[in-house]
N, C-alpha and C. Protein backbone atom coordinates (compact mmCIF):
# COMPACT_ATOMS: atom_id res chain seq x y z
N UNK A 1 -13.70 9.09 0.13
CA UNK A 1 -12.84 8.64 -0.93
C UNK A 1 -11.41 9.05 -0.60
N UNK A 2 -10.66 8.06 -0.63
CA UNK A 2 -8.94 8.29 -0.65
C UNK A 2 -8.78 9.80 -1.08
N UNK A 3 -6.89 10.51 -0.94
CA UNK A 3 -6.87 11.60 -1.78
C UNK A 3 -5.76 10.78 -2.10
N UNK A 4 -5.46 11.39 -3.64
CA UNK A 4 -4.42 10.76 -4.47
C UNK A 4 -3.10 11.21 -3.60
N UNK A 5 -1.69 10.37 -3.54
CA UNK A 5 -0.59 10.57 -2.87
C UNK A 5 0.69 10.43 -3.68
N UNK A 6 1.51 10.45 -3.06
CA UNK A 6 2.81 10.50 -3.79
C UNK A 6 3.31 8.67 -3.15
N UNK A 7 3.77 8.15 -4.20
CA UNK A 7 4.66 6.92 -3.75
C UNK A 7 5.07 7.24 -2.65
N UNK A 8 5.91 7.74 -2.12
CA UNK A 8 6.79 7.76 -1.59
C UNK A 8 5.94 7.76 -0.13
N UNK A 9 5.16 8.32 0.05
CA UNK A 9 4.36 8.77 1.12
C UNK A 9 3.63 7.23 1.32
N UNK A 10 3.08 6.66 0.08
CA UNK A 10 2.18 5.52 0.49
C UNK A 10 3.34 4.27 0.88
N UNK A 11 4.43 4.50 0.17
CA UNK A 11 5.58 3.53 0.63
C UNK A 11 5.94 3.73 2.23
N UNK A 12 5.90 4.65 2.78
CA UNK A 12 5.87 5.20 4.39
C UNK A 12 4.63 4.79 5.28
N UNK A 13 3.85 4.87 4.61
CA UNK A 13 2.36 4.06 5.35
C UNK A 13 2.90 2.82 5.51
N UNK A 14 2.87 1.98 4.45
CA UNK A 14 2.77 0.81 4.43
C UNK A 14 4.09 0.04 5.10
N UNK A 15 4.99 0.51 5.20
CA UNK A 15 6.31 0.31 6.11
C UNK A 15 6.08 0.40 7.44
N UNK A 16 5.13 1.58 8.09
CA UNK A 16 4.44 1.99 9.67
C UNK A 16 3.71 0.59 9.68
N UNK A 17 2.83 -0.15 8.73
CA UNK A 17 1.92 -1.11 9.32
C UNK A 17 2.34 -2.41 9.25
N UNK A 18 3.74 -2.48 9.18
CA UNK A 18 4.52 -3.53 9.20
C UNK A 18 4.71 -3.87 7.67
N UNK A 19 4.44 -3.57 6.64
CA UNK A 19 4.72 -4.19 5.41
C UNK A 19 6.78 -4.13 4.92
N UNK A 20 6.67 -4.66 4.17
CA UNK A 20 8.34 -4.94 3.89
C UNK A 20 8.22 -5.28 2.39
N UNK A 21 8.85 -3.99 1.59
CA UNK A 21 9.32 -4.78 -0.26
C UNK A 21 9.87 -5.76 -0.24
N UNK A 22 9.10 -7.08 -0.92
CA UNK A 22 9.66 -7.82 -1.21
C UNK A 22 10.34 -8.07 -3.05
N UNK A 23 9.80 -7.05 -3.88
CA UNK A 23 9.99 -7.32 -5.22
C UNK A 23 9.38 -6.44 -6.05
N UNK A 24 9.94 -6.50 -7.00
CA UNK A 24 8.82 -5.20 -8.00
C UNK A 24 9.69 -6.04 -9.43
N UNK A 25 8.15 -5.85 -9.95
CA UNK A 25 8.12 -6.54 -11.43
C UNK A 25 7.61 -4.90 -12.40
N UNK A 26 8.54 -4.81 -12.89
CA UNK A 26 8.25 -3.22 -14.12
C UNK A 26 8.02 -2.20 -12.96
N UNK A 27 6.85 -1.46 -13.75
CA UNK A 27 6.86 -0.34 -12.37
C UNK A 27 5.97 -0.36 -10.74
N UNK A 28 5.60 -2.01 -10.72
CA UNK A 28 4.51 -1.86 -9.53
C UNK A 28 6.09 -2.69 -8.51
N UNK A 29 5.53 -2.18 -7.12
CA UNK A 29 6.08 -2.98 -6.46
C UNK A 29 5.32 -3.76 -5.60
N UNK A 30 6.35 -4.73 -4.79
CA UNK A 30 5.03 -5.74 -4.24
C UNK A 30 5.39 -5.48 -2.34
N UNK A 31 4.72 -5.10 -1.42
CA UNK A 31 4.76 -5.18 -0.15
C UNK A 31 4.22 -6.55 -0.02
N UNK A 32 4.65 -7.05 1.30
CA UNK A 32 4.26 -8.12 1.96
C UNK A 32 4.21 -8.27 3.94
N UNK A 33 3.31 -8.56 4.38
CA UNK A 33 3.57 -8.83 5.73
C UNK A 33 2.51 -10.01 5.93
N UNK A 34 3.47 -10.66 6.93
CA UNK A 34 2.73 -12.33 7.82
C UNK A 34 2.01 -11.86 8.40
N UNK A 35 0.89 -12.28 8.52
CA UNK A 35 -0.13 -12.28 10.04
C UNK A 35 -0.73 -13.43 9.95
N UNK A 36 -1.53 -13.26 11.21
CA UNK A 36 -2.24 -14.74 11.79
C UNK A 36 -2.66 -15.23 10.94
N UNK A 37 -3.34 -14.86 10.17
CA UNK A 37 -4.81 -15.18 9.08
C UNK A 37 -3.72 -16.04 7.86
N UNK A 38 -2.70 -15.31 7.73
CA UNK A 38 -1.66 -15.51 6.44
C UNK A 38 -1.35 -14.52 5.75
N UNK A 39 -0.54 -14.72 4.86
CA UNK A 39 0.71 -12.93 4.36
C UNK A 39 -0.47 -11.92 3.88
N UNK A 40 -0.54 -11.09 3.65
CA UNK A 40 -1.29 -10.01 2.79
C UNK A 40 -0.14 -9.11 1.78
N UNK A 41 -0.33 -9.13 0.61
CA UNK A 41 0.34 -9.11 -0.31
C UNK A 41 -0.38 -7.75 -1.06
N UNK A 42 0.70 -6.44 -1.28
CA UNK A 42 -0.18 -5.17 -1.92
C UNK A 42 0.57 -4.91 -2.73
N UNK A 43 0.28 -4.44 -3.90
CA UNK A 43 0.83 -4.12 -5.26
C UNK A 43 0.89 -2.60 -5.41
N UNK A 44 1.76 -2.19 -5.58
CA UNK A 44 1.63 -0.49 -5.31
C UNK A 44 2.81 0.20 -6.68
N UNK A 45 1.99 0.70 -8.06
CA UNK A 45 3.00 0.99 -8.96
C UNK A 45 3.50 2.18 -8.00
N UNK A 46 4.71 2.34 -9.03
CA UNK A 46 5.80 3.19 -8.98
C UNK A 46 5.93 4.36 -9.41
N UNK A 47 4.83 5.21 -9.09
CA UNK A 47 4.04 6.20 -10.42
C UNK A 47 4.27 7.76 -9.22
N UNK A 48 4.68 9.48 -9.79
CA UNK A 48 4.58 10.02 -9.06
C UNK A 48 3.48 10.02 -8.24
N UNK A 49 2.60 9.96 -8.67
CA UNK A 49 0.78 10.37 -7.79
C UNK A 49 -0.08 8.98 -8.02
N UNK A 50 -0.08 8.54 -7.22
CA UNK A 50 -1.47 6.99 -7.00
C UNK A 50 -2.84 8.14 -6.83
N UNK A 51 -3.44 7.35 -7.65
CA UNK A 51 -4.90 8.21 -7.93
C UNK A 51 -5.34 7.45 -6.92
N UNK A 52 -6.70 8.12 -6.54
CA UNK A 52 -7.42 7.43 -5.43
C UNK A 52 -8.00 6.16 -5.86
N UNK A 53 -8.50 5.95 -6.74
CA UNK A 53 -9.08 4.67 -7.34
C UNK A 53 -7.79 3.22 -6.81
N UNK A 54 -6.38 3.69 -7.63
CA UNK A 54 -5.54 2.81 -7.22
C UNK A 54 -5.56 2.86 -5.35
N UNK A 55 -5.76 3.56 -4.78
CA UNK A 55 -5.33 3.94 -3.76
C UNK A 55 -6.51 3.09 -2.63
N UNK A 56 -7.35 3.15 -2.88
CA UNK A 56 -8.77 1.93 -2.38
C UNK A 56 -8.22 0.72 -2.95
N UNK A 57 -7.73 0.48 -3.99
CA UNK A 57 -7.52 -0.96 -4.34
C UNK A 57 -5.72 -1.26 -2.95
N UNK A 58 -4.79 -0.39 -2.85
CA UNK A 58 -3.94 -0.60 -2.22
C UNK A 58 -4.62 -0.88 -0.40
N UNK A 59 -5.40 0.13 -0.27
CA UNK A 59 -6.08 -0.29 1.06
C UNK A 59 -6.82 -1.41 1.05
N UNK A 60 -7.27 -2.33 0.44
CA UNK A 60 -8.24 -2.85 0.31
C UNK A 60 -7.25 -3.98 0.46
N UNK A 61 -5.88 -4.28 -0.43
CA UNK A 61 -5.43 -5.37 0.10
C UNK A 61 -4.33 -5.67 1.22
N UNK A 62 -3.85 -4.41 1.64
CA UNK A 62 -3.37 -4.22 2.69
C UNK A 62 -4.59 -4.45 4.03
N UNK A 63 -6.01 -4.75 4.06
CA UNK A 63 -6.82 -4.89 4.95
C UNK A 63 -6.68 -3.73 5.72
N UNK A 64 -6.81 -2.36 5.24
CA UNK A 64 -6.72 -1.28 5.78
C UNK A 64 -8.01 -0.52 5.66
N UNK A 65 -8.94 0.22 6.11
CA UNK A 65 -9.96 1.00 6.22
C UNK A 65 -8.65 2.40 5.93
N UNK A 66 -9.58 3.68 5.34
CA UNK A 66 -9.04 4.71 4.99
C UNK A 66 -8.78 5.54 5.98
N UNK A 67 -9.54 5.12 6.98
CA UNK A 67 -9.02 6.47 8.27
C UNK A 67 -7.82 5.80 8.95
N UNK A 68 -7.76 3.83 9.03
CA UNK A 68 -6.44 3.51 9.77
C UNK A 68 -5.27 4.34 9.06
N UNK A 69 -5.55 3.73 7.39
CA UNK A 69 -4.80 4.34 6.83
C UNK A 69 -4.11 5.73 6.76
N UNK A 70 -4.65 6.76 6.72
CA UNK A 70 -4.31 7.56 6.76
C UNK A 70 -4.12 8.34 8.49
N UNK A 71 -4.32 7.61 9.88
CA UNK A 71 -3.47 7.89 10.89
C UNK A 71 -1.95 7.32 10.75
N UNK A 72 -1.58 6.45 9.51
CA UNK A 72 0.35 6.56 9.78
C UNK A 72 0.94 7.29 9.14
């Protein structure tokens, strides 16, 4: 199971695996990156600590397994 993180830290992952903010609506923001298949699009609020629950749903649409994840 994920461990809960700080934004800021999961905003640093997701920047290492190529993602790029494209927008934030209230407090979630939205990453985006192109690939072959087509964009993959992750929603990541704006909250001090992402619980792990949110934190499987952020891997999950980033097409990330938890150990890629957590080598960036």
């Amino acid at each position: 199971m994920p461990k809960p993180l700080p934004y800021r830290e999961v905003k640093r992952k997701l920047e290492a695996a190529g993602f790029v903010e494209t927008g934030q609506k209230d407090s979630h923001v939205k990453f985006a990156k192109i690939t072959m298949e087509g964009t993959r699009t992750a929603f990541v609020p704006r909250h001090h600590d992402i619980s792990a629950g949110v934190m499987r749903s952020v891997m999950r649409q980033a097409g990330r397994s938890q150990e890629a994840f957590e080598r960036l």
